[in-house]
PDB file of N, CA and C in Angstrom:
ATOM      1  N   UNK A   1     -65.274 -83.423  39.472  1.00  0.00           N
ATOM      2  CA  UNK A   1     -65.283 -82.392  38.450  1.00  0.00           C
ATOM      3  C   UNK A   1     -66.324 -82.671  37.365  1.00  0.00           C
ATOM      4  N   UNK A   2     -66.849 -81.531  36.464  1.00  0.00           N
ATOM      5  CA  UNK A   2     -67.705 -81.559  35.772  1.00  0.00           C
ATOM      6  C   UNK A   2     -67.322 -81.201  34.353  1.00  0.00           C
ATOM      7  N   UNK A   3     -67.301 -81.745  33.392  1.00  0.00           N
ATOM      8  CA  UNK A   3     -66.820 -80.824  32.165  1.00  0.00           C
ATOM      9  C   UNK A   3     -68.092 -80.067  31.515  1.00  0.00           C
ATOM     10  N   UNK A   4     -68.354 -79.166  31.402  1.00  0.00           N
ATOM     11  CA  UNK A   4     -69.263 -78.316  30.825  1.00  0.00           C
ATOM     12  C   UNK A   4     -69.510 -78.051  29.307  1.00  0.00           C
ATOM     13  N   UNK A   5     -71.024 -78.747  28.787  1.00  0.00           N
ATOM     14  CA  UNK A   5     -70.217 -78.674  27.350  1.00  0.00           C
ATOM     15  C   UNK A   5     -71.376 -76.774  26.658  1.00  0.00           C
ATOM     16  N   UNK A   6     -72.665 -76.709  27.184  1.00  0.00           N
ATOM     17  CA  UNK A   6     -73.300 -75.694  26.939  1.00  0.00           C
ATOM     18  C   UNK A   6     -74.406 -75.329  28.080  1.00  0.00           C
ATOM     19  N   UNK A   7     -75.072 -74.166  28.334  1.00  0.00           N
ATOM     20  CA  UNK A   7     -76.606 -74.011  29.266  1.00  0.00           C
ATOM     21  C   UNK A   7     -77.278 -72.490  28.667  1.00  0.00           C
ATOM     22  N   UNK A   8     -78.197 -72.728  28.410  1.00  0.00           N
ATOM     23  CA  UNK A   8     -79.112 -72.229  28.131  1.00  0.00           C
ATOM     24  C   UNK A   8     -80.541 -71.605  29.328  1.00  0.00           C
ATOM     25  N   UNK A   9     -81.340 -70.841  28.661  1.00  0.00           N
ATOM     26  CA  UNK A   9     -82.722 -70.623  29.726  1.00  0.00           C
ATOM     27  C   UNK A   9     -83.295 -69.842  28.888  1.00  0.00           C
ATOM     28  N   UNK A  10     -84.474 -69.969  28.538  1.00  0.00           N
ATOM     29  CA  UNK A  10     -85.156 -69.489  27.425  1.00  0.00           C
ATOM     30  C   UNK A  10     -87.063 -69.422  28.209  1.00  0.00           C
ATOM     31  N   UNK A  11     -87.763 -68.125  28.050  1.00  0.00           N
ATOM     32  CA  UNK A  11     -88.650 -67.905  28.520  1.00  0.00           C
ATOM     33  C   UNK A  11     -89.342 -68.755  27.479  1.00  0.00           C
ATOM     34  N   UNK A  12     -90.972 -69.374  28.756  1.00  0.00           N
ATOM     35  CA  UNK A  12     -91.739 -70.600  28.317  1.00  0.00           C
ATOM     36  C   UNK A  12     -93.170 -69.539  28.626  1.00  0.00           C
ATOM     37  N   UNK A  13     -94.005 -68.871  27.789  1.00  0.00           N
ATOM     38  CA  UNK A  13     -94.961 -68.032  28.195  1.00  0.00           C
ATOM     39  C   UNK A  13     -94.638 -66.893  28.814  1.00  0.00           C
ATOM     40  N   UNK A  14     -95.606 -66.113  30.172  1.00  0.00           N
ATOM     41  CA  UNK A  14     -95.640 -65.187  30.580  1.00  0.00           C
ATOM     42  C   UNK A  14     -94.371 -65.296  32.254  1.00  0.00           C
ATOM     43  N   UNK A  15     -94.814 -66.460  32.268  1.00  0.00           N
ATOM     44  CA  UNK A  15     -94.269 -66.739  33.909  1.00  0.00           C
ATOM     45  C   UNK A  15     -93.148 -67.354  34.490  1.00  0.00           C
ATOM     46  N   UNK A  16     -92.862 -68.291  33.038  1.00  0.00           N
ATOM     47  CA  UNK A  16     -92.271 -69.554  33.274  1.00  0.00           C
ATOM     48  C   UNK A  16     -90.580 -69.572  32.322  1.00  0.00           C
ATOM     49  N   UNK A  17     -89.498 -69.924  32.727  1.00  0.00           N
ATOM     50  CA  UNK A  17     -88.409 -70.218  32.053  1.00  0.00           C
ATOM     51  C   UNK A  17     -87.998 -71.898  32.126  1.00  0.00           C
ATOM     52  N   UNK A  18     -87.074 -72.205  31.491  1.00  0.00           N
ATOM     53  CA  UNK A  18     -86.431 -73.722  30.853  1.00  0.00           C
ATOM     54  C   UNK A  18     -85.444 -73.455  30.974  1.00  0.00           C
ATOM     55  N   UNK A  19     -84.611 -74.156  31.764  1.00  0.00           N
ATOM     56  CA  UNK A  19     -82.621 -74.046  31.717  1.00  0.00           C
ATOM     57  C   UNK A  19     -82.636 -75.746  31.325  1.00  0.00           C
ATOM     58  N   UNK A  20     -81.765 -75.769  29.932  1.00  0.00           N
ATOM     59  CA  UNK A  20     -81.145 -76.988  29.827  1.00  0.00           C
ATOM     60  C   UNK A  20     -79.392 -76.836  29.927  1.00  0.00           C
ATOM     61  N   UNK A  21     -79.030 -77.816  30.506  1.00  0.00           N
ATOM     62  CA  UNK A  21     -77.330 -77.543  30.309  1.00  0.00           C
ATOM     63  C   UNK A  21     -76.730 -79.175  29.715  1.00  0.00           C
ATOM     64  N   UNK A  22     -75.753 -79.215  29.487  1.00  0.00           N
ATOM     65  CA  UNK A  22     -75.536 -80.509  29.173  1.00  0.00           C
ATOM     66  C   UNK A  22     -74.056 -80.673  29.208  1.00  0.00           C
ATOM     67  N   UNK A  23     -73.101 -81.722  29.694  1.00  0.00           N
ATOM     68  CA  UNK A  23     -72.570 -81.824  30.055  1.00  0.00           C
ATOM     69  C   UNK A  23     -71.298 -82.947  29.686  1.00  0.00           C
ATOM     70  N   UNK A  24     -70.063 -83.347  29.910  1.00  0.00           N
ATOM     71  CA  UNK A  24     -69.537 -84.116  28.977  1.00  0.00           C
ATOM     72  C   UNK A  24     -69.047 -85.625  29.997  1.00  0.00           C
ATOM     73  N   UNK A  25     -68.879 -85.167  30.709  1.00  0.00           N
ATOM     74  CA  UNK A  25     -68.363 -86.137  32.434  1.00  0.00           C
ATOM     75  C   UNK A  25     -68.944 -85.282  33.634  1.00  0.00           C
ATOM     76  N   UNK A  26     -68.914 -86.745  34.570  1.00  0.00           N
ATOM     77  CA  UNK A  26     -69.328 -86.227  35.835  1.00  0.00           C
ATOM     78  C   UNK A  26     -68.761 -86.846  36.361  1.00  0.00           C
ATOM     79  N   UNK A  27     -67.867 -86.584  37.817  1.00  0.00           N
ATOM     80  CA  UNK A  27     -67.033 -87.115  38.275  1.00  0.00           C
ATOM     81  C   UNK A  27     -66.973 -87.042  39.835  1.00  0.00           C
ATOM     82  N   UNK A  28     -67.888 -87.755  40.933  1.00  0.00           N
ATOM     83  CA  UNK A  28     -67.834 -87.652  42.378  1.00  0.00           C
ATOM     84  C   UNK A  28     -68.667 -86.580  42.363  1.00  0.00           C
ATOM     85  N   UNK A  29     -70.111 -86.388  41.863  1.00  0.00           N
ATOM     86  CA  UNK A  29     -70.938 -84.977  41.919  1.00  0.00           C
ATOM     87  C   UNK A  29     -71.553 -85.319  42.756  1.00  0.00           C
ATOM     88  N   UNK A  30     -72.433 -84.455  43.766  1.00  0.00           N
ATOM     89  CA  UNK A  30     -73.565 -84.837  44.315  1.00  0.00           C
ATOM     90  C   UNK A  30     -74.451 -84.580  43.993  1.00  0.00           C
ATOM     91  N   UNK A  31     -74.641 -83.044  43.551  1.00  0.00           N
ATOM     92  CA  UNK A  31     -75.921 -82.451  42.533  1.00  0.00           C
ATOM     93  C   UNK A  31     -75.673 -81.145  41.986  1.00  0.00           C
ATOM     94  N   UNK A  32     -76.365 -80.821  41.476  1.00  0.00           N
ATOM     95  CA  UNK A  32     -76.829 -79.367  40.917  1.00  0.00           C
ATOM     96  C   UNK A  32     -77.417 -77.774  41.700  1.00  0.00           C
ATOM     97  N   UNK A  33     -76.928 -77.139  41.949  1.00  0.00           N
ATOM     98  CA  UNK A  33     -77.897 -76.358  42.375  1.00  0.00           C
ATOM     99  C   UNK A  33     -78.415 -75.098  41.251  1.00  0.00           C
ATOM    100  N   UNK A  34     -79.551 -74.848  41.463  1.00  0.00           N
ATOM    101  CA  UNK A  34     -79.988 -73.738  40.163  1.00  0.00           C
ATOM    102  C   UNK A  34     -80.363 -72.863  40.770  1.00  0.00           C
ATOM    103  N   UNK A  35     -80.087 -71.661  40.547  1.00  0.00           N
ATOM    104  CA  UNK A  35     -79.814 -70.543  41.346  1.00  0.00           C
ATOM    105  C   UNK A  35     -80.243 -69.044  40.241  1.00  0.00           C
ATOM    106  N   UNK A  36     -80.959 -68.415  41.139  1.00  0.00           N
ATOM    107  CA  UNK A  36     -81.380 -67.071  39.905  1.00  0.00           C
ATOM    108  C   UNK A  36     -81.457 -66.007  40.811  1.00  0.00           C
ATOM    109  N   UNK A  37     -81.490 -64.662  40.139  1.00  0.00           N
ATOM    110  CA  UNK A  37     -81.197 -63.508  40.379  1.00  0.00           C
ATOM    111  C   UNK A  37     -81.992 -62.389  39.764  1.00  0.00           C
ATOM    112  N   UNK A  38     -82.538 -61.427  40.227  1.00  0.00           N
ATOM    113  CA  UNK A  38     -82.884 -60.314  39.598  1.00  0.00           C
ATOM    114  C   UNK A  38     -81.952 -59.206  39.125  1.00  0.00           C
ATOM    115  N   UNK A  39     -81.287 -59.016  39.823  1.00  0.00           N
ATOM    116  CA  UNK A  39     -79.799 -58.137  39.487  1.00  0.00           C
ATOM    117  C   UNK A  39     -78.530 -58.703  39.219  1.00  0.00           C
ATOM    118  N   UNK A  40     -78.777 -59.851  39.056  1.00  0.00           N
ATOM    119  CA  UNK A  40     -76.963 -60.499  38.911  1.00  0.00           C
ATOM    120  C   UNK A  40     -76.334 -60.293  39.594  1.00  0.00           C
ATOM    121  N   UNK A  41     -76.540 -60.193  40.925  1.00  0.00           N
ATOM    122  CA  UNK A  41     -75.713 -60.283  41.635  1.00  0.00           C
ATOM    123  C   UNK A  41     -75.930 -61.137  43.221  1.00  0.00           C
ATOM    124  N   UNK A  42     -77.253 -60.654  43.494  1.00  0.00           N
ATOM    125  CA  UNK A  42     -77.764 -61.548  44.736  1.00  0.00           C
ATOM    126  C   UNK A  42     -78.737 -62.722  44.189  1.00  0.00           C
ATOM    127  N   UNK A  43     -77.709 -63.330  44.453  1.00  0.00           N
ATOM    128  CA  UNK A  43     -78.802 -65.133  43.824  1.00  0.00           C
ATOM    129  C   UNK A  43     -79.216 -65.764  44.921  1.00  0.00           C
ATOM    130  N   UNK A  44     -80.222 -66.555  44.696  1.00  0.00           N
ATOM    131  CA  UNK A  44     -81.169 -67.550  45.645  1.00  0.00           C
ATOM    132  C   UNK A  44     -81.249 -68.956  45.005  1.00  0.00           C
ATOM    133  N   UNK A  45     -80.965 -70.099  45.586  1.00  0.00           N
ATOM    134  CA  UNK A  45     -81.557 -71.564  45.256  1.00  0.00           C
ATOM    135  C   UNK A  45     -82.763 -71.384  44.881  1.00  0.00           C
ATOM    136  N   UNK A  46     -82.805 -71.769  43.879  1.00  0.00           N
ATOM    137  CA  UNK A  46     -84.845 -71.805  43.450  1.00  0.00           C
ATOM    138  C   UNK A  46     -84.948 -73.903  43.163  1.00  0.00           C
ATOM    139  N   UNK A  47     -83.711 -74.479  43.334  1.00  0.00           N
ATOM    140  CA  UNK A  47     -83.901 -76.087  42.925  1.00  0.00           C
ATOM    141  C   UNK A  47     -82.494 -76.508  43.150  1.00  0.00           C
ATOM    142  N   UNK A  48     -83.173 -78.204  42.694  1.00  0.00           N
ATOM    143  CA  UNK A  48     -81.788 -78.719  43.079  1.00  0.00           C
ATOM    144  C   UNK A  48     -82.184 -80.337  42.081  1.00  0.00           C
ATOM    145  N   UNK A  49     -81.193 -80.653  41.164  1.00  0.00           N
ATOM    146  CA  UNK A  49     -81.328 -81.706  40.237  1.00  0.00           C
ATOM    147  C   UNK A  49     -79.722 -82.777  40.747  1.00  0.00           C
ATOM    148  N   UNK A  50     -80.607 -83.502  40.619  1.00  0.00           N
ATOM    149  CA  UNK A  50     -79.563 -84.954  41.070  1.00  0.00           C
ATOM    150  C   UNK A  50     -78.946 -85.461  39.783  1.00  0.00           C
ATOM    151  N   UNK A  51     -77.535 -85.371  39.818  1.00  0.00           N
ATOM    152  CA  UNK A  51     -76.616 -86.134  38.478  1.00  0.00           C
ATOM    153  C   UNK A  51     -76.836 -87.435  38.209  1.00  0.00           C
ATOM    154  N   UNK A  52     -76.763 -87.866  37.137  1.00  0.00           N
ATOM    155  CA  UNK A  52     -76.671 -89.167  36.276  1.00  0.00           C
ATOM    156  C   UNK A  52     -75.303 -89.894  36.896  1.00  0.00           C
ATOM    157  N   UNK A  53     -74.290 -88.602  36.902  1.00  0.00           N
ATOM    158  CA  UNK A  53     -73.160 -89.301  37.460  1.00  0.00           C
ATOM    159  C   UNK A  53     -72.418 -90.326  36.235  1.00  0.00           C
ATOM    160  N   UNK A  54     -72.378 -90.135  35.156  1.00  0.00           N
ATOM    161  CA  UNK A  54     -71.753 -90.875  33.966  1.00  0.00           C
ATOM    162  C   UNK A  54     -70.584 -90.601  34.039  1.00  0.00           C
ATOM    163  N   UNK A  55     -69.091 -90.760  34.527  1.00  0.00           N
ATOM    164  CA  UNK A  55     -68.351 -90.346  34.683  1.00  0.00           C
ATOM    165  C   UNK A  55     -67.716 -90.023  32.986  1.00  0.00           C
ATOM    166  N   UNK A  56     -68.221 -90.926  31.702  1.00  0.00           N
ATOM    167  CA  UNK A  56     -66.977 -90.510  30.828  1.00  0.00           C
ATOM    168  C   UNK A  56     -68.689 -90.804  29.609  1.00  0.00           C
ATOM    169  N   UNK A  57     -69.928 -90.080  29.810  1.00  0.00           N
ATOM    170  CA  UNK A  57     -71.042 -89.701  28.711  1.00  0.00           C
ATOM    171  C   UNK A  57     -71.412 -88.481  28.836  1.00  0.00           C
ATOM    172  N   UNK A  58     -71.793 -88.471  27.641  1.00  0.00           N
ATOM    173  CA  UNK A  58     -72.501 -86.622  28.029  1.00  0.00           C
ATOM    174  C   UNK A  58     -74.043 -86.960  28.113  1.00  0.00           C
ATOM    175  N   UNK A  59     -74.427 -85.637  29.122  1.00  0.00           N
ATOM    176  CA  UNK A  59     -75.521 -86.284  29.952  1.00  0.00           C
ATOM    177  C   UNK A  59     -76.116 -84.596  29.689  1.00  0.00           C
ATOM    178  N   UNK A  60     -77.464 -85.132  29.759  1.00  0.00           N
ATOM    179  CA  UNK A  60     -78.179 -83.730  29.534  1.00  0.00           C
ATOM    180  C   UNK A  60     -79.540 -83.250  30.709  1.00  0.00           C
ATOM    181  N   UNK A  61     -79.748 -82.410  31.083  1.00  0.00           N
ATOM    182  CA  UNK A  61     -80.529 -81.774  32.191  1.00  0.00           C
ATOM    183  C   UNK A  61     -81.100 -80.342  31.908  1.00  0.00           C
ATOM    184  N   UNK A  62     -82.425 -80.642  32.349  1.00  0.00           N
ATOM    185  CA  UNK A  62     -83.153 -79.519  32.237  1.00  0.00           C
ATOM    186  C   UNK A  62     -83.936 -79.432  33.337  1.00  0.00           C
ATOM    187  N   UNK A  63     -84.718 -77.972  33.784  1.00  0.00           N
ATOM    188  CA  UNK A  63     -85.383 -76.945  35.267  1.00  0.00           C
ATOM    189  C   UNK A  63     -86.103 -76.510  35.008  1.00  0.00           C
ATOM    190  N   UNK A  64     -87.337 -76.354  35.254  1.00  0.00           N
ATOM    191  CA  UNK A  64     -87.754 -75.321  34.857  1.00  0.00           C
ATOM    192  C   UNK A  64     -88.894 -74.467  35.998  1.00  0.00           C
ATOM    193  N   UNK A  65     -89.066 -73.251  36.045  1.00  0.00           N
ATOM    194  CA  UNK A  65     -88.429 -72.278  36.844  1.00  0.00           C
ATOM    195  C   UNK A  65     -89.719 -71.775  36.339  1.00  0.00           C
ATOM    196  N   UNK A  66     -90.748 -71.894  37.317  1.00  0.00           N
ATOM    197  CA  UNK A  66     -92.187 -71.732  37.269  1.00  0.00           C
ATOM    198  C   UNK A  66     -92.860 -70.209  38.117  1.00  0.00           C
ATOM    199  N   UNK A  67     -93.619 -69.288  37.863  1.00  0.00           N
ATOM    200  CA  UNK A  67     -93.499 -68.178  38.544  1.00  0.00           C
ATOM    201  C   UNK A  67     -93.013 -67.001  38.434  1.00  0.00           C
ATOM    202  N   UNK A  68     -91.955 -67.181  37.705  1.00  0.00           N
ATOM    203  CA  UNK A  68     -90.996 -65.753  37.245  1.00  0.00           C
ATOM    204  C   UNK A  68     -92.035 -64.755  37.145  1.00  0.00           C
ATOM    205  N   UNK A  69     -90.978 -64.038  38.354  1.00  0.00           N
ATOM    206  CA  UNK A  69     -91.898 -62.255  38.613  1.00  0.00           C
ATOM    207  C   UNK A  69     -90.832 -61.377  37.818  1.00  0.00           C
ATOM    208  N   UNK A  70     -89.954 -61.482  37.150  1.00  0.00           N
ATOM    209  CA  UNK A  70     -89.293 -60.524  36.672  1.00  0.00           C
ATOM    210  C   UNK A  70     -89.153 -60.311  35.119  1.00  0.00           C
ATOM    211  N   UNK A  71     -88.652 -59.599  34.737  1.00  0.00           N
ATOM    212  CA  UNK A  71     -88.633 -58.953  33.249  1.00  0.00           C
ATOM    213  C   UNK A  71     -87.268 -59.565  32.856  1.00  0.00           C
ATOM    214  N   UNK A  72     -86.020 -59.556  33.839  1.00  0.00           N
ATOM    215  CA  UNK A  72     -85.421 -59.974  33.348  1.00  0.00           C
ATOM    216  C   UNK A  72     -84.618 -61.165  34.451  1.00  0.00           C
ATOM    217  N   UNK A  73     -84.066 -61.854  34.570  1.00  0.00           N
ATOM    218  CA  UNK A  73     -83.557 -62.786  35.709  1.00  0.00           C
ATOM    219  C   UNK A  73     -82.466 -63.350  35.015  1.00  0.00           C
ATOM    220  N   UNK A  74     -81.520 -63.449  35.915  1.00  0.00           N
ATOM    221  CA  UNK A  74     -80.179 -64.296  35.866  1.00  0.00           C
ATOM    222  C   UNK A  74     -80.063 -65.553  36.383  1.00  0.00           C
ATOM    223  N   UNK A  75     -79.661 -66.314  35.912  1.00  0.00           N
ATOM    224  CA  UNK A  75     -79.004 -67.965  36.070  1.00  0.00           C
ATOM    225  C   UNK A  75     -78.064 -68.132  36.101  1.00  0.00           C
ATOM    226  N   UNK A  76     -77.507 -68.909  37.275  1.00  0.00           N
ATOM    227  CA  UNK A  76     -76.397 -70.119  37.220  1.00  0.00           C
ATOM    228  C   UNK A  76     -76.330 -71.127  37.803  1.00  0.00           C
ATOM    229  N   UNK A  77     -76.022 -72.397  37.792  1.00  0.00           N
ATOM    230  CA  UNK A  77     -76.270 -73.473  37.966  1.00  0.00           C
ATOM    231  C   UNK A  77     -74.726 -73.680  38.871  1.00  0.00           C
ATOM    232  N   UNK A  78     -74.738 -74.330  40.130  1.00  0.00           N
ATOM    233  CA  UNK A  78     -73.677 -74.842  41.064  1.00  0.00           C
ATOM    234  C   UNK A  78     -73.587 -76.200  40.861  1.00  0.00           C
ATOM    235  N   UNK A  79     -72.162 -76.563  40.745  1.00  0.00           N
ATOM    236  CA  UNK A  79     -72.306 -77.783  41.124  1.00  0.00           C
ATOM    237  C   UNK A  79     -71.778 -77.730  42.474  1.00  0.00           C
ATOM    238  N   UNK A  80     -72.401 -79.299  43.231  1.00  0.00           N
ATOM    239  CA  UNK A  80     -71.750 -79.475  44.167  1.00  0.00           C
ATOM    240  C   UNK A  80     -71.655 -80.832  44.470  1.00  0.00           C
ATOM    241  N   UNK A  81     -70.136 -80.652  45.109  1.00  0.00           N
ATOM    242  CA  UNK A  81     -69.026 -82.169  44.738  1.00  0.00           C
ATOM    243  C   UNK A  81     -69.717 -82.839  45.913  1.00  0.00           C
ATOM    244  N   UNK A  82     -69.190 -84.432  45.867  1.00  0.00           N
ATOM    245  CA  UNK A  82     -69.088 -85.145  47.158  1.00  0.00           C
ATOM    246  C   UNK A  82     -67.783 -84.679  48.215  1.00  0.00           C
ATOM    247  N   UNK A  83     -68.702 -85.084  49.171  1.00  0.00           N
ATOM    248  CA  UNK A  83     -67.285 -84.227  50.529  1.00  0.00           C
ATOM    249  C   UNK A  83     -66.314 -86.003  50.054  1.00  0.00           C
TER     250      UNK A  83
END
């Protein structure tokens, strides 16, 4: 499990966005997946960030998301556990 403490994504120029999220524990994670959307609703993997894995620090992570063809795009970030 992950405790979630905030995430953000904030446009960097014409092309480019920044997702930072940050986090309070990590607990048996394997990684991140970052995932975006033009309509909010059909998302695609655009990355994938490997945890610190601090089980009891808050740990901070940032993406950034090079290319953006759209005006507007949606984010969310997956975690995904160890089997």
């Amino acid at each position: 499990p992950v405790t979630w403490l905030n995430f953000t994504a904030e446009a960097k120029g014409a092309n480019t966005s920044v997702l930072n999220w940050q986090v309070a524990s990590e607990i048996n994670l394997r990684n991140y997946e970052v995932e975006s959307s033009a309509d909010g609703t059909n998302f695609n993997t655009i990355g994938t960030v490997l945890p610190h894995n601090n089980s009891n620090a808050t740990s901070n992570y940032y993406f950034t998301h090079n290319n953006v063809n759209a005006k507007v795009i949606y984010y969310r970030i997956k975690q995904i556990d160890n089997s």
